[in-house]
C-alpha atoms as a PDB file:
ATOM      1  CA  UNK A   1      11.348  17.968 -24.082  1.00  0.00           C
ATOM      2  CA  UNK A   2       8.821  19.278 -21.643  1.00  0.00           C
ATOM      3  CA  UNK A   3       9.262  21.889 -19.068  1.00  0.00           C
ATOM      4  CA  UNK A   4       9.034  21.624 -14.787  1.00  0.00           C
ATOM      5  CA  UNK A   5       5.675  22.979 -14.402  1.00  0.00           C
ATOM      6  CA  UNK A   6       4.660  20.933 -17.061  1.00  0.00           C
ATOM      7  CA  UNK A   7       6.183  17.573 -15.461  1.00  0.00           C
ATOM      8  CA  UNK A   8       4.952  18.650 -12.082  1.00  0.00           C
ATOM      9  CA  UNK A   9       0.741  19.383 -12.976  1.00  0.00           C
ATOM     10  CA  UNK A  10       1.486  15.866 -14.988  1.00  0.00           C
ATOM     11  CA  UNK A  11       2.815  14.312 -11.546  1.00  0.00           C
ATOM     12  CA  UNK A  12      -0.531  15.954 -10.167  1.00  0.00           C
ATOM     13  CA  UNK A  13      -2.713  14.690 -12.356  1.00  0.00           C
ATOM     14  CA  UNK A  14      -1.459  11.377 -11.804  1.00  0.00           C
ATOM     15  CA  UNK A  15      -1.717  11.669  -8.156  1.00  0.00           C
ATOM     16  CA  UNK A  16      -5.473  12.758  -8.783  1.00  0.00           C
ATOM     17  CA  UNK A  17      -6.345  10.147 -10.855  1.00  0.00           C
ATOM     18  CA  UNK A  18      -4.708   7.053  -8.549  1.00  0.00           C
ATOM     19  CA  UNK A  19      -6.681   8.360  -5.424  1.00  0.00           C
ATOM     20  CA  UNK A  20      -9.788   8.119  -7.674  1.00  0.00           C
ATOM     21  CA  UNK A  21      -8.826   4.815  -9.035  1.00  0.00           C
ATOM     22  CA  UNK A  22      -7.987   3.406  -5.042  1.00  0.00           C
ATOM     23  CA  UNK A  23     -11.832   5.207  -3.697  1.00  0.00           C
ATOM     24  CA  UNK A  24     -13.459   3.009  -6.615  1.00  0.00           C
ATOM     25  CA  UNK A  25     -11.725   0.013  -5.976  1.00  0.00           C
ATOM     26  CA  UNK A  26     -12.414  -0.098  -2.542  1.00  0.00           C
ATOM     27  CA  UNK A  27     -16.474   0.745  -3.263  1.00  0.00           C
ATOM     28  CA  UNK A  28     -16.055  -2.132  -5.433  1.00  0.00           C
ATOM     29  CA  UNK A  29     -14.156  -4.480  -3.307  1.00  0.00           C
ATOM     30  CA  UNK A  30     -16.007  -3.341  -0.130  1.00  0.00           C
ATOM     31  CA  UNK A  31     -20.104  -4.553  -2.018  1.00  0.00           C
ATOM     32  CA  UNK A  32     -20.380  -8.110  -1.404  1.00  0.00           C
ATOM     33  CA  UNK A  33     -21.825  -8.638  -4.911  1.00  0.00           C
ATOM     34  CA  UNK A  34     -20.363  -7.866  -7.759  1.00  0.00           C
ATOM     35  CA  UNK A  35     -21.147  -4.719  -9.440  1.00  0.00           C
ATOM     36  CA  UNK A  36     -19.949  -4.771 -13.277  1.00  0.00           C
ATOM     37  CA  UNK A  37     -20.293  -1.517 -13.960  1.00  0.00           C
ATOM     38  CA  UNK A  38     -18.377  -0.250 -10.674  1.00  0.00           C
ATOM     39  CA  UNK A  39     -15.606  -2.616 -12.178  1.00  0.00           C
ATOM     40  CA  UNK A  40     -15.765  -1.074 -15.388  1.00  0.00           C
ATOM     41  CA  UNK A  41     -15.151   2.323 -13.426  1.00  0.00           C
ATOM     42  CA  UNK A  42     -12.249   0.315 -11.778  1.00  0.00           C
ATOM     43  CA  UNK A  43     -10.397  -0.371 -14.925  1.00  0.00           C
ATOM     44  CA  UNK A  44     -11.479   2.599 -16.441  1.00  0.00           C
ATOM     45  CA  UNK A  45      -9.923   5.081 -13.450  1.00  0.00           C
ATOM     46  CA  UNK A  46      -6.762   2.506 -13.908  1.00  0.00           C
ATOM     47  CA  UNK A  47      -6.586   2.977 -17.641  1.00  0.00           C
ATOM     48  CA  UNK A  48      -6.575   6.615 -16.395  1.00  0.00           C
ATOM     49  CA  UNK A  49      -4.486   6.988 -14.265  1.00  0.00           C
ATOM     50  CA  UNK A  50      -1.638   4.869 -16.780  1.00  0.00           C
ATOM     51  CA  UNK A  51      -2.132   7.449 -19.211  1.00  0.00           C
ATOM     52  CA  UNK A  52      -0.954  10.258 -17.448  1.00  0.00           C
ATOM     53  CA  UNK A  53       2.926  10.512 -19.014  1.00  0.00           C
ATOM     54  CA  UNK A  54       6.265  10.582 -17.827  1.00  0.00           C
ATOM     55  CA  UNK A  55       6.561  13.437 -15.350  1.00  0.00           C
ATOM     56  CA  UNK A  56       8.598  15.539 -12.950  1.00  0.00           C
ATOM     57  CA  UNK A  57       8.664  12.998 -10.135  1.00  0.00           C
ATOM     58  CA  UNK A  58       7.439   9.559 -11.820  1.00  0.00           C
ATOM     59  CA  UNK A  59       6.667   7.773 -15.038  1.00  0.00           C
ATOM     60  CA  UNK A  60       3.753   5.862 -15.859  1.00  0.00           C
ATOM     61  CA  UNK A  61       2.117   3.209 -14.487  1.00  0.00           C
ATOM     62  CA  UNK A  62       0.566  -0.236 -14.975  1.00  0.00           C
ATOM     63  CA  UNK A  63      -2.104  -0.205 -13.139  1.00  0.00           C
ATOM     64  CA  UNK A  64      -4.274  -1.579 -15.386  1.00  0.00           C
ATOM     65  CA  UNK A  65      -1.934  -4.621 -16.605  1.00  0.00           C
ATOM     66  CA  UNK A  66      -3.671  -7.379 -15.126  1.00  0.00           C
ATOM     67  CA  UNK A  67      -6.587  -5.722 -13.003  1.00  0.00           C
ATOM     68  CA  UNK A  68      -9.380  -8.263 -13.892  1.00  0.00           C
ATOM     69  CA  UNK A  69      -7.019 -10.962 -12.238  1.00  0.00           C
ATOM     70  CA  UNK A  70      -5.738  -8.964  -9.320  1.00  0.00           C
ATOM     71  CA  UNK A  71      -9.098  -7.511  -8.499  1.00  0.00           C
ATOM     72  CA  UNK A  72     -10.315 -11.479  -8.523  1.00  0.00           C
ATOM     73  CA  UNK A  73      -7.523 -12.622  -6.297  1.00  0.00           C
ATOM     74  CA  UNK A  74      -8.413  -9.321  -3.746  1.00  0.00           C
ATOM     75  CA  UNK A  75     -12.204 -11.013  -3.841  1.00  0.00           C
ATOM     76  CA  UNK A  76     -10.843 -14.627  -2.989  1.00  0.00           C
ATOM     77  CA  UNK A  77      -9.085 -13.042   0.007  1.00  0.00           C
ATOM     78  CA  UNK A  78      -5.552 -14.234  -1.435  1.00  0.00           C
ATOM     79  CA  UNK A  79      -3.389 -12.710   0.982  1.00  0.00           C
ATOM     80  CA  UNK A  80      -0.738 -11.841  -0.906  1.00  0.00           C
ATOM     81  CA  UNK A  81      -2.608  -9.589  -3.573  1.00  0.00           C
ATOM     82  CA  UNK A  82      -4.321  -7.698  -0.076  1.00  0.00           C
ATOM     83  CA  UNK A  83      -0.369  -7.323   1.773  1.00  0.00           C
ATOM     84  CA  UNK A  84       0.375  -5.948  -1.627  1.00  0.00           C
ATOM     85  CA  UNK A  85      -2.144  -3.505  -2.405  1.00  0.00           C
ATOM     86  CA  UNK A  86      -1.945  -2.446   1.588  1.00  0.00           C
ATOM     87  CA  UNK A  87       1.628  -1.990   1.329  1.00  0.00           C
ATOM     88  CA  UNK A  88       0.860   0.398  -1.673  1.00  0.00           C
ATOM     89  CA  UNK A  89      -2.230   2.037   0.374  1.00  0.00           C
ATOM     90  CA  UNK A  90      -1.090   2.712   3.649  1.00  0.00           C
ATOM     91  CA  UNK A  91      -0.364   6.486   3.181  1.00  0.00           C
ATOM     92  CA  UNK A  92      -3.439   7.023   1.796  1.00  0.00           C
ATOM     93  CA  UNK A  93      -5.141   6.608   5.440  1.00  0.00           C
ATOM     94  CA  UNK A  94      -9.199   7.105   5.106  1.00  0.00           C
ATOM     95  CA  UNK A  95      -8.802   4.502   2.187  1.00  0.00           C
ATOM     96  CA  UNK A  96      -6.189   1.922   3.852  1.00  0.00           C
ATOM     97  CA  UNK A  97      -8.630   2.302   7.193  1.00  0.00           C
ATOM     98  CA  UNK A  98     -11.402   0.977   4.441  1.00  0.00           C
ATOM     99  CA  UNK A  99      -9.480  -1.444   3.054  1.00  0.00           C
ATOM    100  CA  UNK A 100      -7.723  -3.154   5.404  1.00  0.00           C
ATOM    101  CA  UNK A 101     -11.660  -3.154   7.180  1.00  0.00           C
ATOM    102  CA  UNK A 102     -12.465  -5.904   4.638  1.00  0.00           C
ATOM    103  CA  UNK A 103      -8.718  -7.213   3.764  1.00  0.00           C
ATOM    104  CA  UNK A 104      -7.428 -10.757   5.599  1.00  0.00           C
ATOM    105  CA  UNK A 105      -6.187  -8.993   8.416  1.00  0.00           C
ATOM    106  CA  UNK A 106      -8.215  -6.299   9.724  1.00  0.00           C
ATOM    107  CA  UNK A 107      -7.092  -6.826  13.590  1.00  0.00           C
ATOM    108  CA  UNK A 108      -3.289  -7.048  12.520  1.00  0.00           C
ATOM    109  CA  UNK A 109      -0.344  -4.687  12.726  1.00  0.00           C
ATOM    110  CA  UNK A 110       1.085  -4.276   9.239  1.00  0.00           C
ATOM    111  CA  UNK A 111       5.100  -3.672   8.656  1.00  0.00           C
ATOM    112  CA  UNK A 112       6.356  -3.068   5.218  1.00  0.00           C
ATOM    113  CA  UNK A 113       9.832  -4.432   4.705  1.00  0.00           C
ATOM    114  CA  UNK A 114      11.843  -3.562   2.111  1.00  0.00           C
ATOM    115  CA  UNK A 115      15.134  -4.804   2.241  1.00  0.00           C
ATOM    116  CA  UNK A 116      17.284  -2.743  -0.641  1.00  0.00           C
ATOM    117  CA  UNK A 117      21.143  -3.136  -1.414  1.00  0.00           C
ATOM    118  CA  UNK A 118      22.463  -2.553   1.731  1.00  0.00           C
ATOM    119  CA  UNK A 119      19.483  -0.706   3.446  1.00  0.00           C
ATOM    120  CA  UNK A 120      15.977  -1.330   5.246  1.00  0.00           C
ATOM    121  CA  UNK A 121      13.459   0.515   4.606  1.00  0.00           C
ATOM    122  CA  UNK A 122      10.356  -0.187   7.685  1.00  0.00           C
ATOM    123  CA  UNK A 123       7.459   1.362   6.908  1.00  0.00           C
ATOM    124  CA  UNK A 124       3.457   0.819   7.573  1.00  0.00           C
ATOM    125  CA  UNK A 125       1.456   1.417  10.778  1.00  0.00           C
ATOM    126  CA  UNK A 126       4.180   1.474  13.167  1.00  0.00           C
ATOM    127  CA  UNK A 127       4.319   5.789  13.151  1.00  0.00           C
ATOM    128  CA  UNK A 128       0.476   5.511  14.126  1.00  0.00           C
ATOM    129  CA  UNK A 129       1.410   2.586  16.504  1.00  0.00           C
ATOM    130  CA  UNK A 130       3.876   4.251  18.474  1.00  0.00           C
ATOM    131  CA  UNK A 131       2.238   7.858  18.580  1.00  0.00           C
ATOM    132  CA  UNK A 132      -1.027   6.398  20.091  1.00  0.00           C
ATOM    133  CA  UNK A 133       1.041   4.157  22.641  1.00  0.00           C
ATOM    134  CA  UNK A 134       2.885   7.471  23.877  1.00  0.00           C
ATOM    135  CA  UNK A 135      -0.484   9.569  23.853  1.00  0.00           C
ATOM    136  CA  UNK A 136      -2.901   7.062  25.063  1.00  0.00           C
ATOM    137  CA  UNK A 137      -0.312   5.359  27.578  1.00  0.00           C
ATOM    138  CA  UNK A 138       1.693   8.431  28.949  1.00  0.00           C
ATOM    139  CA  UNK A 139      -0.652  11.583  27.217  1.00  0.00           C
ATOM    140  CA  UNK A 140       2.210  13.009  25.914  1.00  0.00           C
ATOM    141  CA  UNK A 141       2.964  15.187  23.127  1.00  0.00           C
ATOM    142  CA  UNK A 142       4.065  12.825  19.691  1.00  0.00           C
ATOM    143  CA  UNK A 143       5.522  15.933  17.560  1.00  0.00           C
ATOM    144  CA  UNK A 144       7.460  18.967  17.915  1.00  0.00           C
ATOM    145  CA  UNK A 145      11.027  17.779  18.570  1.00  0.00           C
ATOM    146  CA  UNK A 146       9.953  15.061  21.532  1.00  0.00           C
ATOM    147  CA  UNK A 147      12.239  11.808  21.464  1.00  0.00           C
ATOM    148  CA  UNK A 148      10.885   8.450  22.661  1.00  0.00           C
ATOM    149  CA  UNK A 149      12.567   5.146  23.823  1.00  0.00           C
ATOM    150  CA  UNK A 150       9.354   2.440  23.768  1.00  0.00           C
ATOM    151  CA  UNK A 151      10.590  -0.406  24.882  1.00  0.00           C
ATOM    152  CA  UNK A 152       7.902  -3.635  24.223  1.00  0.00           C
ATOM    153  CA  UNK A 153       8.102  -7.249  25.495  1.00  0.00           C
ATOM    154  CA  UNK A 154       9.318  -9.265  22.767  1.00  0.00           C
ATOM    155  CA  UNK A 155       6.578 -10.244  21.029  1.00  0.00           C
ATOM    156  CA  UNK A 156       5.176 -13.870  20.687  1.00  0.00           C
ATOM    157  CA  UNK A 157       6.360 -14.636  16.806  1.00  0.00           C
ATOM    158  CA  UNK A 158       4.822 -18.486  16.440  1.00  0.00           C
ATOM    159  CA  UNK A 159       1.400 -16.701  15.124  1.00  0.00           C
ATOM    160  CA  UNK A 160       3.592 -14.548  12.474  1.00  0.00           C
ATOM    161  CA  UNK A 161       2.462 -14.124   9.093  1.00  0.00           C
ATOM    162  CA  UNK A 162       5.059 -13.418   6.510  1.00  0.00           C
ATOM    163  CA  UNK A 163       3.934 -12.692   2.906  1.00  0.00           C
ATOM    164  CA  UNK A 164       6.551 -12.492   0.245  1.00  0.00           C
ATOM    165  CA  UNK A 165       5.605  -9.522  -1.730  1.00  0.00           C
ATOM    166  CA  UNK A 166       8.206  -9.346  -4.897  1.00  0.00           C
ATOM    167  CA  UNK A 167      12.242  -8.760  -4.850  1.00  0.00           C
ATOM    168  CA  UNK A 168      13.846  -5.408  -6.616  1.00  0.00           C
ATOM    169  CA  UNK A 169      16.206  -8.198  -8.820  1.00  0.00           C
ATOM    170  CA  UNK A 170      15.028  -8.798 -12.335  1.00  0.00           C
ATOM    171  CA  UNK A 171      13.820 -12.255 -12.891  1.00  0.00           C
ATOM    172  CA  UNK A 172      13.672 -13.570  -9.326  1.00  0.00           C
ATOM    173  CA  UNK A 173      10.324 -14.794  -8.802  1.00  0.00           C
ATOM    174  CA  UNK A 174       9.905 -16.213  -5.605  1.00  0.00           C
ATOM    175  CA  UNK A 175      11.464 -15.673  -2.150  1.00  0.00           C
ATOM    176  CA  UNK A 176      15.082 -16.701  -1.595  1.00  0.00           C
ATOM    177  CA  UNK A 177      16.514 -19.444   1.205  1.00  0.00           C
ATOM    178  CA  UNK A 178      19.590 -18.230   3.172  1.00  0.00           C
ATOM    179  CA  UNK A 179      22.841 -19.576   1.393  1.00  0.00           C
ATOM    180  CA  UNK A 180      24.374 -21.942   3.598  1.00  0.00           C
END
């Protein structure tokens, strides 16, 4: 048994230590050679970082199960491993801006959906989309209490990339078709 200030400075630590393990792994992934020893750091930071114990707000993680092959798959460009680790980045801004410099779609909008048991979570760039629309467009105020109806021109879909990034069931693997 542990006590609340004990959880929480564990919750901290963790915090500390993933922000140090994302600013090496983007040095890494943003040299165009590879660097062994920055990768060593990599793995090393992610080792870290899963150490840190069960806590106030989380328990551990696993960032270091399979971080050879992921950080591979992030140098081949494979989409899927880049939507996934910008999906995971995105409120950590100076290091998604880096990121996402050097990811598979550095000119693109990206939209995190997460579609739980009866809810939708939308999440991504679309706060920092909007707000610059309403300040650059109109130069008005995006906080203190101000509502905003945007209203876009529906937005040519054939170029639409769609990456499946994993499903909240146990054991499904891939995407799902619509039942018939």
């Amino acid at each position: 048994m542990s006590d609340a200030f004990s959880d929480i400075a564990a919750d901290e630590r963790r915090g500390r230590n993933y922000y140090g393990f994302l600013k090496l792994l983007t040095d890494y992934l943003e040299k165009k050679v590879d660097d062994k020893e920055l990768l060593e750091q990599v793995i090393e930071a992610a080792k870290n970082t899963d150490a840190v114990g069960r806590s106030y707000w989380g328990g551990r993680t696993r960032l270091s199960v399979g971080i050879e092959e992921r950080v591979k798959l992030l140098r081949e460009s494979d989409k899927t491993e880049w939507a996934k680790l910008l999906v995971r980045t995105v409120s950590e801004f100076s290091i998604y801006q880096r990121l996402k410099a050097i990811s598979p779609f550095p000119s693109a909008l990206l939209v995190h959906v997460d579609y739980g048991s009866g809810f939708v979570t939308i999440k991504g760039e679309l706060e920092e989309f909007f707000a610059n629309l309403i300040r650059n467009q109109k130069r008005w105020k995006t906080y203190d209490c101000d509502k905003y109806a945007v209203i876009l021109p529906l937005p040519n879909t054939e170029n639409a990339e769609i990456i499946w990034l994993d499903c909240g069931i146990m054991g499904v693997q891939d995407p799902r078709e619509i039942e018939k």
